[in-house]
C-alpha atoms as a PDB file:
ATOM      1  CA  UNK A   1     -70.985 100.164-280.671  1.00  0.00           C
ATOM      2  CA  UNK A   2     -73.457  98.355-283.111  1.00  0.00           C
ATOM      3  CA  UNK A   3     -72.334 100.354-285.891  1.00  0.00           C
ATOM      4  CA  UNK A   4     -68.258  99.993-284.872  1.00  0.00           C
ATOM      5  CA  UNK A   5     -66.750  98.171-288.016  1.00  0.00           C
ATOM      6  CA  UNK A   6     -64.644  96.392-285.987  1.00  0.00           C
ATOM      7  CA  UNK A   7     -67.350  94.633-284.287  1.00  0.00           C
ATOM      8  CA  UNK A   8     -67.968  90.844-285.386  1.00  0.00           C
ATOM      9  CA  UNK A   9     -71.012  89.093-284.099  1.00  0.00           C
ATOM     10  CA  UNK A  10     -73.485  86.028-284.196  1.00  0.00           C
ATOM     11  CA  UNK A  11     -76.395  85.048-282.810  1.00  0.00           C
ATOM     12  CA  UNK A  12     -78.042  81.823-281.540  1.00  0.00           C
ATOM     13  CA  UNK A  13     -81.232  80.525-281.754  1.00  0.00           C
ATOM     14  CA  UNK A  14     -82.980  77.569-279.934  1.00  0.00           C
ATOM     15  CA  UNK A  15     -84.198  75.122-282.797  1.00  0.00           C
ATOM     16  CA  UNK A  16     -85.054  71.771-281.003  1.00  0.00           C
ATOM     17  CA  UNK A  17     -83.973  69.642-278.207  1.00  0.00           C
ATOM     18  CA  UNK A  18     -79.973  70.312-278.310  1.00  0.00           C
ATOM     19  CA  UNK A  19     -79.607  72.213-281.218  1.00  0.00           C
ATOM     20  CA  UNK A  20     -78.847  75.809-281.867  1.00  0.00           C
ATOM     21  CA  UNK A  21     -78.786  77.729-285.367  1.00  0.00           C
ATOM     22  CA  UNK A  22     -75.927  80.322-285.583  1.00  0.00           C
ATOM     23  CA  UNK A  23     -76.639  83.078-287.477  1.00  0.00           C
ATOM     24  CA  UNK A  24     -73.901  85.448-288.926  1.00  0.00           C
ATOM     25  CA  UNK A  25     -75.476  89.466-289.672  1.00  0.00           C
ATOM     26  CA  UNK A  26     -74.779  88.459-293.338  1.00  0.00           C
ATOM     27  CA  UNK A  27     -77.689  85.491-293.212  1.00  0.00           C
ATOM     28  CA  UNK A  28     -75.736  82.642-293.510  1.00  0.00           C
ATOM     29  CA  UNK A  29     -75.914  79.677-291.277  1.00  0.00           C
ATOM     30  CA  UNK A  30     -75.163  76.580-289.533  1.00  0.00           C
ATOM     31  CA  UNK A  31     -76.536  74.267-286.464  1.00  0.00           C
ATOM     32  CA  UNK A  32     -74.665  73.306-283.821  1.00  0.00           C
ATOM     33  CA  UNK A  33     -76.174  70.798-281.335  1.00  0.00           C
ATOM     34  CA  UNK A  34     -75.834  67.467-279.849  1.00  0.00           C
ATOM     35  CA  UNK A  35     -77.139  65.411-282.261  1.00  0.00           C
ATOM     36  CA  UNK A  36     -74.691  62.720-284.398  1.00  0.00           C
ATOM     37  CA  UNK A  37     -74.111  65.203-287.451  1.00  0.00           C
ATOM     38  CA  UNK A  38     -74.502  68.073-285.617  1.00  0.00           C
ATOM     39  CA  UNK A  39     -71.323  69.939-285.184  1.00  0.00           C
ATOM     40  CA  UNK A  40     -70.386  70.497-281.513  1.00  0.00           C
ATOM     41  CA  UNK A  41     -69.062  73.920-280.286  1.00  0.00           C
ATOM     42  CA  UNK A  42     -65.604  72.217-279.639  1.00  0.00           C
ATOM     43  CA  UNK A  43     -65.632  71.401-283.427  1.00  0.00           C
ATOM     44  CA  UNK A  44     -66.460  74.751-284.677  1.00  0.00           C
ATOM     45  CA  UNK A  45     -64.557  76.345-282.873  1.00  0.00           C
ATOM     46  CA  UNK A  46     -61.501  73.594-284.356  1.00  0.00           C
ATOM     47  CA  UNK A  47     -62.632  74.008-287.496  1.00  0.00           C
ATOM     48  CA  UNK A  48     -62.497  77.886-287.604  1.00  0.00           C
ATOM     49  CA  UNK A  49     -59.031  78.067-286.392  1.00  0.00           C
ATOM     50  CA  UNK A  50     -58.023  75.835-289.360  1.00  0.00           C
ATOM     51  CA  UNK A  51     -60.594  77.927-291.631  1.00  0.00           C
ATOM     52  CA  UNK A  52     -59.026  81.131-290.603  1.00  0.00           C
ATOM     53  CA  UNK A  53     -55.508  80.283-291.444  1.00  0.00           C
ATOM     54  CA  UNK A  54     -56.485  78.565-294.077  1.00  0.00           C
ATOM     55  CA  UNK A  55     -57.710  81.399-295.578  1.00  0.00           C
ATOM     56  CA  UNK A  56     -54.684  83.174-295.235  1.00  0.00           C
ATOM     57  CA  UNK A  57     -52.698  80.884-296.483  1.00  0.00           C
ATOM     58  CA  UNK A  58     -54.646  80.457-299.649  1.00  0.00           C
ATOM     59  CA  UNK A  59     -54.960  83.910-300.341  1.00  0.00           C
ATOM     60  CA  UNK A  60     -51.063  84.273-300.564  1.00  0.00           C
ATOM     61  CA  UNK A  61     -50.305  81.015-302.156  1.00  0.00           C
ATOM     62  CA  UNK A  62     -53.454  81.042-304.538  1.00  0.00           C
ATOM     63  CA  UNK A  63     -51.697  84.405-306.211  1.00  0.00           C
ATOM     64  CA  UNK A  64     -49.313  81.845-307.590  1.00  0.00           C
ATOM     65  CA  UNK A  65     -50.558  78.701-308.491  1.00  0.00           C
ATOM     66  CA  UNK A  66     -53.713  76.886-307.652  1.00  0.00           C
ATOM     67  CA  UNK A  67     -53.528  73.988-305.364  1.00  0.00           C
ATOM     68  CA  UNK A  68     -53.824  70.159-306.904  1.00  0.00           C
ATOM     69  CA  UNK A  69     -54.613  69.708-303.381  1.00  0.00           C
ATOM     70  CA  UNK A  70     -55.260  71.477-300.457  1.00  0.00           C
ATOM     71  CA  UNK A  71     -56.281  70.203-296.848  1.00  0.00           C
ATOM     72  CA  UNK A  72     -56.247  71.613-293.526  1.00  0.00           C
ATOM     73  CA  UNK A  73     -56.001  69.383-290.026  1.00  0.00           C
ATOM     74  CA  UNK A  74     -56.720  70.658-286.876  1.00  0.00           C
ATOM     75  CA  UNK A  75     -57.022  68.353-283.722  1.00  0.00           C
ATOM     76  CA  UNK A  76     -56.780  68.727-279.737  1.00  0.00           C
ATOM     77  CA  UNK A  77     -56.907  66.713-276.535  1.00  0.00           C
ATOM     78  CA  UNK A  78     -60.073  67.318-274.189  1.00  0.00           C
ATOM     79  CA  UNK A  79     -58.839  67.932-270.953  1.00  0.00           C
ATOM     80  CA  UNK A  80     -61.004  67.860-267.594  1.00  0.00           C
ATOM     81  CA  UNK A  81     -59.683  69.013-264.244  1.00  0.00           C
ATOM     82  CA  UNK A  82     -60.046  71.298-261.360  1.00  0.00           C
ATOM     83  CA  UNK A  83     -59.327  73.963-263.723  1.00  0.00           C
ATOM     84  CA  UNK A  84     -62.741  73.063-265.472  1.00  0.00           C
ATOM     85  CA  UNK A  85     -63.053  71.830-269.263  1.00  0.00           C
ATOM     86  CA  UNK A  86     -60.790  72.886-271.893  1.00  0.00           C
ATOM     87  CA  UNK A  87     -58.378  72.053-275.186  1.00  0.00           C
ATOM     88  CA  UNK A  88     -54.805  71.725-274.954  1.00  0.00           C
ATOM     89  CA  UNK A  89     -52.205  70.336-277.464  1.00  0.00           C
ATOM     90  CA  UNK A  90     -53.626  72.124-280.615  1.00  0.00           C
ATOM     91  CA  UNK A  91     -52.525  71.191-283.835  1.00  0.00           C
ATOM     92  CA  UNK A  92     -52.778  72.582-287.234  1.00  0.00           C
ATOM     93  CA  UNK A  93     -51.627  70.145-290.069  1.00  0.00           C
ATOM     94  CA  UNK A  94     -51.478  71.578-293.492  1.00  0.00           C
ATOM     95  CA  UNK A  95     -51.385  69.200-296.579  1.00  0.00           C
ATOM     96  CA  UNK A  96     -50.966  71.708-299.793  1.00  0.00           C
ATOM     97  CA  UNK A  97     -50.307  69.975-302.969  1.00  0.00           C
ATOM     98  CA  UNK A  98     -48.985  72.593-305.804  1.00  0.00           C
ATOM     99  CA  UNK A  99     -48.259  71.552-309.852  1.00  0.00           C
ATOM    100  CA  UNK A 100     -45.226  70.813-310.807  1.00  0.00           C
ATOM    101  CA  UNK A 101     -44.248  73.356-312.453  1.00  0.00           C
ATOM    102  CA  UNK A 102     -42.882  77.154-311.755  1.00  0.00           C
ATOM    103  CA  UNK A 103     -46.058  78.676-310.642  1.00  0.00           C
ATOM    104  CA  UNK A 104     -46.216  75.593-308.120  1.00  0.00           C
ATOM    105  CA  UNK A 105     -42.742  76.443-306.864  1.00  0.00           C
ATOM    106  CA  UNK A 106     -43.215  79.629-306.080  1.00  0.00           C
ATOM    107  CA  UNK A 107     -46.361  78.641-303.968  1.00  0.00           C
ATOM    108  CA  UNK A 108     -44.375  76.135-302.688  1.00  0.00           C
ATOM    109  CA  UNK A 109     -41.464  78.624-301.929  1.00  0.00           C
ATOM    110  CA  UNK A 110     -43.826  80.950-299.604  1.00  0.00           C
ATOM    111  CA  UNK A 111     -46.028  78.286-297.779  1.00  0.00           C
ATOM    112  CA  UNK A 112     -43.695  78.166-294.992  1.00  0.00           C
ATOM    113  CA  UNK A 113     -43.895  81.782-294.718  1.00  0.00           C
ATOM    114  CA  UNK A 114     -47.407  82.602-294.761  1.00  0.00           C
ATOM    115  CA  UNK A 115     -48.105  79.568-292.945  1.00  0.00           C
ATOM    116  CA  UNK A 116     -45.964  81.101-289.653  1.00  0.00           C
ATOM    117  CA  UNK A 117     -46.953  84.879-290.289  1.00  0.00           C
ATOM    118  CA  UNK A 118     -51.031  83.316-289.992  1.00  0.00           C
ATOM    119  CA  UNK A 119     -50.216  82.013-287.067  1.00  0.00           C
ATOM    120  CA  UNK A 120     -48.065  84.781-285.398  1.00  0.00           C
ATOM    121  CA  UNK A 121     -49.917  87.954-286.974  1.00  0.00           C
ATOM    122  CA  UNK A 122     -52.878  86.960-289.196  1.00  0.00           C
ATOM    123  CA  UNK A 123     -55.023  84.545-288.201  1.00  0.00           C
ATOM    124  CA  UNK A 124     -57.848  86.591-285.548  1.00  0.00           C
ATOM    125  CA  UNK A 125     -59.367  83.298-284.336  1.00  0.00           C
ATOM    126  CA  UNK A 126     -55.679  81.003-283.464  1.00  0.00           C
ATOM    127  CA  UNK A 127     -54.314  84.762-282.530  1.00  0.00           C
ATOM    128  CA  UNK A 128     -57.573  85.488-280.083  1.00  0.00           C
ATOM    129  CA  UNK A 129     -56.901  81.680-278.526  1.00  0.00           C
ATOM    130  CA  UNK A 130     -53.684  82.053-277.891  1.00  0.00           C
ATOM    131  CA  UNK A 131     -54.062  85.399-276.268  1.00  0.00           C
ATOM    132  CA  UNK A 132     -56.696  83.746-273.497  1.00  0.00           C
ATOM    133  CA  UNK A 133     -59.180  86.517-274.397  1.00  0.00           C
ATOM    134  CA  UNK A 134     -61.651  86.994-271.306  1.00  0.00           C
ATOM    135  CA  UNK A 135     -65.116  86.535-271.949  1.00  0.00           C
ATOM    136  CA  UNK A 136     -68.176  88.270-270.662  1.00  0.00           C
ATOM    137  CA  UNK A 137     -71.387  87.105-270.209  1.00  0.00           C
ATOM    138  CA  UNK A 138     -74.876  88.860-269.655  1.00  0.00           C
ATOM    139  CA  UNK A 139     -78.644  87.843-268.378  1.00  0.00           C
ATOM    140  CA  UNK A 140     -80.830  90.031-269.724  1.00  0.00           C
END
């Protein structure tokens, strides 16, 4: 399976008390911990549903004009019960700012487009979410 091109992975390493470095098979990098700047594993995971449709979204617009402007916000509530910790309510803002002029409006013209086929085709990370992918875990 390790040489499937399909196959995305990470790995984690212990770095200090609460605080992890992911690293990607291409040797780039970032912490997650505990610690105030850290980000948490809530966040990243937040912050790569945004980047992923993000991403989309600039490819198809960026063919046509380049943004003034171009901001991505995703949030969601915490929620603790007896079904165990989780997110609910999650919510992708996008604040694109084109020129004014007709590059700009064409951009403009397909942002609602691209925007919806990220989220209902595209986007791996929001698609794999919304799916409720299982997860499997191993002691070796």
């Amino acid at each position: 399976m390790a040489n499937d091109s399909s196959l995305r992975s990470v790995s984690l390493s212990h770095v200090g008390d609460g605080a992890f470095t992911a690293t990607n098979v291409r040797g780039g990098t970032v912490t997650v911990g505990s610690a105030d700047t850290d980000f948490t594993p809530v966040e990243l995971l937040l912050a790569a549903i945004g980047a992923c449709t993000a991403l989309d979204v600039e490819t198809v617009t960026g063919r046509r004009a380049t943004p003034e402007s171009f901001e991505v916000n995703v949030d969601a509530q915490k929620l603790r019960d007896e079904s165990g910790n989780r997110l609910t309510d999650i919510g992708v803002t996008f604040r694109v700012k084109f020129p004014d002029d007709a590059a700009g409006d064409a951009a403009r013209a397909v942002l609602p487009e691209i925007v919806q086929r990220s989220h209902d085709r595209l986007c791996t990370v929001g698609r794999t979410v919304e799916a409720g992918t299982p997860i499997a875990t191993t002691i070796e």
